[in-house]
Protein backbone atom coordinates (compact mmCIF):
# COMPACT_ATOMS: atom_id res chain seq x y z
CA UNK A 1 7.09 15.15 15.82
CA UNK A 2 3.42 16.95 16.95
CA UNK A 3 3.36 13.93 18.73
CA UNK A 4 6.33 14.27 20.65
CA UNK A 5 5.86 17.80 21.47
CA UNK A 6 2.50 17.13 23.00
CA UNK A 7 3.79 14.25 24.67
CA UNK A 8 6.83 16.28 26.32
CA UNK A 9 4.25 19.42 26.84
CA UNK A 10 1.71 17.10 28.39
CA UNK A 11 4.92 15.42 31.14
CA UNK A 12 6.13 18.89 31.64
CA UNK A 13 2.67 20.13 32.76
CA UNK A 14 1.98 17.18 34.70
CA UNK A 15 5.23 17.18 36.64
CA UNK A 16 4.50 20.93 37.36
CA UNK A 17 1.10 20.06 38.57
CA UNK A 18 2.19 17.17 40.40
CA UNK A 19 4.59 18.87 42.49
CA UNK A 20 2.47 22.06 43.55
CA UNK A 21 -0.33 19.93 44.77
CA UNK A 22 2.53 17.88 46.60
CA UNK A 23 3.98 21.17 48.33
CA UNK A 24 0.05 22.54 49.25
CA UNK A 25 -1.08 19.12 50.75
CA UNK A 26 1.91 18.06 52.39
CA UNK A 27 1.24 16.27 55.56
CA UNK A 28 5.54 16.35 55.84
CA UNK A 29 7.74 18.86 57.32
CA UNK A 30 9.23 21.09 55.44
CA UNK A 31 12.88 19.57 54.94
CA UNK A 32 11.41 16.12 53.85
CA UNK A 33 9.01 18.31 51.17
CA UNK A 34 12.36 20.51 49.96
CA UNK A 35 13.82 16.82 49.35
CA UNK A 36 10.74 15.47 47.79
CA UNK A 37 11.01 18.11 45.58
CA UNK A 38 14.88 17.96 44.38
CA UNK A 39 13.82 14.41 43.91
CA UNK A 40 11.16 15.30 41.63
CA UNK A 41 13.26 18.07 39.79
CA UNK A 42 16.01 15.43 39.14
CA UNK A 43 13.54 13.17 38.30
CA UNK A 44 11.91 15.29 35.81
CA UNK A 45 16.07 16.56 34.49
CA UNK A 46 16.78 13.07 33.76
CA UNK A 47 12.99 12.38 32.21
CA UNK A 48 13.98 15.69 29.80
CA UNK A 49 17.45 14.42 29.02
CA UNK A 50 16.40 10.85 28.19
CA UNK A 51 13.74 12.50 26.03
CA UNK A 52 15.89 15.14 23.93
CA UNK A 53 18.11 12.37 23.46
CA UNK A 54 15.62 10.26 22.03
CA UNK A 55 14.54 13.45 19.89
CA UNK A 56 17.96 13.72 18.73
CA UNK A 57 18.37 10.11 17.37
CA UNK A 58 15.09 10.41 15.96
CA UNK A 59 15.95 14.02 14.35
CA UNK A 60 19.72 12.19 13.04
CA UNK A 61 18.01 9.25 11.87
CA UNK A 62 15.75 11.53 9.50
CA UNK A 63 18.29 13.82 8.14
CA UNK A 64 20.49 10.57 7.42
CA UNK A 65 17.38 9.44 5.57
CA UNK A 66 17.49 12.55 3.38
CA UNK A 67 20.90 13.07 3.12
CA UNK A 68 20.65 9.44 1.16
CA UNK A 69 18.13 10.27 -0.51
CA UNK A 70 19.78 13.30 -1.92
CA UNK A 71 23.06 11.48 -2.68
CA UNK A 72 20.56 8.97 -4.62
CA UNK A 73 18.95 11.94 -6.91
CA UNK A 74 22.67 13.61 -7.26
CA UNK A 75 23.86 10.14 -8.99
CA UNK A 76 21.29 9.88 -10.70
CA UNK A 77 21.48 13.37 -12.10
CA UNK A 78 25.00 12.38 -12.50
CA UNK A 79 24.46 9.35 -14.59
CA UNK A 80 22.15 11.04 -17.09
CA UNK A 81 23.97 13.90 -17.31
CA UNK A 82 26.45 11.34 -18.60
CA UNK A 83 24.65 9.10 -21.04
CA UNK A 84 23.22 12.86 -22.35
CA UNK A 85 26.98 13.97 -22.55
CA UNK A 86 27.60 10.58 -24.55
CA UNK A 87 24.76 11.11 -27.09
CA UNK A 88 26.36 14.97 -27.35
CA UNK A 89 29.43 13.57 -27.77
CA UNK A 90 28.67 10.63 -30.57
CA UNK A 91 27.06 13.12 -32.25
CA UNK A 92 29.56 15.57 -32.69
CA UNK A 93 31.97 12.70 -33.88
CA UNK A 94 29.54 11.50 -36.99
CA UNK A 95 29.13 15.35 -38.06
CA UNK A 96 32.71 15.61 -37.90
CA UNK A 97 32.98 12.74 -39.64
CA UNK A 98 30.44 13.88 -41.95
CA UNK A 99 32.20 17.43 -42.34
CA UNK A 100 35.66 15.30 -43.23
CA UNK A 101 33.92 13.39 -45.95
CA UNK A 102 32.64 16.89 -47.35
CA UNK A 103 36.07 18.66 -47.02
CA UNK A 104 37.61 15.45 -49.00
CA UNK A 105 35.28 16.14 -51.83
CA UNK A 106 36.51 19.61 -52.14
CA UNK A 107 40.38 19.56 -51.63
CA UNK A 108 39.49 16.46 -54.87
CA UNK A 109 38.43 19.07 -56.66
């Protein structure tokens, strides 16, 4: 992403640059400078929009990534919070059973 920024920093200043040395060493008139200038401010608009757009797959594509990966760690929590439930569970049923096979020896008696 430092990448990126740099990169968009680095079009940003030379488009800036660009177009003030354009305006001081114009050998045009004035209206065909003004155009050459909306020309360059559109082009640079539509350099920016192609760019955040390509940020914003780029910034979708990684959160995606995550948000699998977290729905991969939640079933897995999932599943051994169910084989631990199991064990719970099928232990509980042989001390029952156990406390059933005491509690017969004593109504017996």
């Amino acid at each position: 992403m430092s990448d990126n920024s740099n990169t968009f920093l680095g079009l940003l200043a030379g488009t800036a640059i660009g177009a003030t040395l354009g305006i001081l060493f114009a050998p045009d008139r004035g209206s065909v400078t003004r155009q050459r200038i909306a020309d360059e401010a559109v082009s640079a608009k539509d350099n920016l929009a192609t760019k955040a757009s390509e940020w914003r797959d780029i910034v979708g594509e990684k959160v995606s990534a995550n948000k699998e990966t977290l729905d991969d760690k939640m079933d897995a929590i999932v599943s051994d919070a169910s084989y631990k439930a199991e064990d719970v569970i099928t232990s509980l049923e042989a001390k029952l059973k156990d406390l059933k096979a005491k509690n017969k020896k004593y109504q017996k008696a």
